[in-house]
Protein backbone atom coordinates (compact mmCIF):
# COMPACT_ATOMS: atom_id res chain seq x y z
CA UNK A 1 24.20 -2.87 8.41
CA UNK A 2 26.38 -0.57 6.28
CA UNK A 3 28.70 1.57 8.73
CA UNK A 4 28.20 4.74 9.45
CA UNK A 5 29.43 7.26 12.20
CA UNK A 6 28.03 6.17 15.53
CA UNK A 7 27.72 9.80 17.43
CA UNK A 8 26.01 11.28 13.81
CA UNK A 9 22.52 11.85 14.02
CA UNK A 10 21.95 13.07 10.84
CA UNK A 11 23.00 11.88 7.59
CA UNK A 12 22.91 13.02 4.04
CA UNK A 13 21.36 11.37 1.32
CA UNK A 14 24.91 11.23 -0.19
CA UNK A 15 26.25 9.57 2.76
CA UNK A 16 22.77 7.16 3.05
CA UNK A 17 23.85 6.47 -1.14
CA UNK A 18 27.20 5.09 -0.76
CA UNK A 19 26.90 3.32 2.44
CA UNK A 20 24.28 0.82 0.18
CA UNK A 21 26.51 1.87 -3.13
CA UNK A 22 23.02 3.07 -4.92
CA UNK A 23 22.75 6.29 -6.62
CA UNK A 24 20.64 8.94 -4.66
CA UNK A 25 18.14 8.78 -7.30
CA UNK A 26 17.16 5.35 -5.89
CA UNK A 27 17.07 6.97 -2.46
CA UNK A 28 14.40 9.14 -3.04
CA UNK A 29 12.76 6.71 -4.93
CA UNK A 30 12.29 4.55 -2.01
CA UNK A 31 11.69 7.43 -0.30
CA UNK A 32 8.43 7.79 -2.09
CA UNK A 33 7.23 3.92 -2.36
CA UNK A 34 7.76 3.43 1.40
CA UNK A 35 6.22 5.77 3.91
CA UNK A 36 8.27 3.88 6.59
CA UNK A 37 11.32 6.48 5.20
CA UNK A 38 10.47 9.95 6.37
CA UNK A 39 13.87 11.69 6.44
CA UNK A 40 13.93 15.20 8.33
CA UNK A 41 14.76 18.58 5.47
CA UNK A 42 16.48 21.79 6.66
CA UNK A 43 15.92 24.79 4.99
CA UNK A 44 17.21 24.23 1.84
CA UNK A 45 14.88 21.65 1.29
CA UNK A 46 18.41 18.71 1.68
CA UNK A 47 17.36 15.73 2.91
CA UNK A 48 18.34 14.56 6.81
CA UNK A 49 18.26 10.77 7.28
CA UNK A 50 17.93 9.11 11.22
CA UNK A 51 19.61 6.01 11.87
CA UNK A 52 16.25 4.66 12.25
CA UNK A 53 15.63 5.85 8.32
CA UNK A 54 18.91 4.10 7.41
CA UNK A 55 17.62 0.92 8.77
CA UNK A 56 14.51 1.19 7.29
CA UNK A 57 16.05 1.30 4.12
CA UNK A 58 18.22 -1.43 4.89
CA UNK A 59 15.47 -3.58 5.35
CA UNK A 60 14.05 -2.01 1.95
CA UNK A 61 17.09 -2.90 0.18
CA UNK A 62 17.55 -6.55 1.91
CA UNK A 63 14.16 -7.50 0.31
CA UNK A 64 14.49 -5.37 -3.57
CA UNK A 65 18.22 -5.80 -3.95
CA UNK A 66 19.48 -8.87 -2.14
CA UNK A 67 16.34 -11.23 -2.07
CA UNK A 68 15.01 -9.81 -5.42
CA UNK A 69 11.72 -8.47 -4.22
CA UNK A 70 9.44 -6.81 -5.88
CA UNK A 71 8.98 -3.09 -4.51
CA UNK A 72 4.95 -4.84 -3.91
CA UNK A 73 6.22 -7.59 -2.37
CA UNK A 74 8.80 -6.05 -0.06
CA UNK A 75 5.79 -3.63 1.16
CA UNK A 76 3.58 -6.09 1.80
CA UNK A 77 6.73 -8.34 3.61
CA UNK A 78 7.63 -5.45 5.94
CA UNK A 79 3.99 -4.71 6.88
CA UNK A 80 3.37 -8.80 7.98
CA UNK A 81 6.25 -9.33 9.84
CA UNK A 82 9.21 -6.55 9.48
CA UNK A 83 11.36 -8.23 12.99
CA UNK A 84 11.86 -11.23 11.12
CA UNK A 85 12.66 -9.47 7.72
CA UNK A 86 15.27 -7.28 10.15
CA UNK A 87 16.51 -10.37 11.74
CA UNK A 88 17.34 -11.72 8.25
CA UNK A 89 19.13 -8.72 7.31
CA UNK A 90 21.40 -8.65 10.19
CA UNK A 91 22.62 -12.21 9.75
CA UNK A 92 23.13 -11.56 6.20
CA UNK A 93 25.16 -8.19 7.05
CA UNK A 94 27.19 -10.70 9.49
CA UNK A 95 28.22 -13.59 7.28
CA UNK A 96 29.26 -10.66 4.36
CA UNK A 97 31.31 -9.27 7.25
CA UNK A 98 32.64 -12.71 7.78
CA UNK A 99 33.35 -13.47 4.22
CA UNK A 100 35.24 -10.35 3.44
CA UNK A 101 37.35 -11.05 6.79
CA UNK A 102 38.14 -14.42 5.29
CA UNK A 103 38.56 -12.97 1.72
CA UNK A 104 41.29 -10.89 2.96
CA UNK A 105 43.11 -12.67 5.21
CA UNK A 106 43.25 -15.30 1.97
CA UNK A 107 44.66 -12.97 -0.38
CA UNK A 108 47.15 -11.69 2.49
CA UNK A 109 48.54 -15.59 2.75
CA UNK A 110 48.45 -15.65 -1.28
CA UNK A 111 51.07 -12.83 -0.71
């Protein structure tokens, strides 16, 4: 799952964009195809996203952006059987944690 701070509650749609390096347009896009994303607005109307939300939409972008998904598909995939689909997703996060570990530790030997 993309890091964020763990005492936050609330995070910014800004904050939600870069921690899955996709614009904020895409955001509030998914925003409006899944009702499984229901972020919280103060008053100016800024979006406030839980860290429930940001796993939703990790889920969300496992299935469009990783598996290649389409936004159909990965509705119909979280509705059947979303604790396998979030199982999935963690592994994945792991081994990409893993690989970047093992990325850097070969370029620091390279040195």
């Amino acid at each position: 799952m993309p890091e964020g701070n763990p005492s936050k509650i609330y995070y910014s749609i800004g904050e939600v964009a870069k921690m899955f390096d996709v614009n904020t347009s895409l955001i509030r896009f998914w925003e409006k195809e899944f009702s499984i994303i229901k972020p919280r607005k103060n008053k100016k109307g800024n979006r406030l996203f839980t860290k429930n939300d940001i796993k939703n939409l990790r889920l969300i972008h496992h299935l469009v952006k990783e598996r290649g998904y389409t936004l159909k598909g990965a509705k119909e995939t979280l509705k059947k059987n979303p604790e396998t689909i979030d199982k999935d997703a963690e592994v994945i996060d792991s081994l990409m944690k893993i690989k970047k570990f093992l990325t850097e530790m070969k370029e620091g030997l390279e040195e």
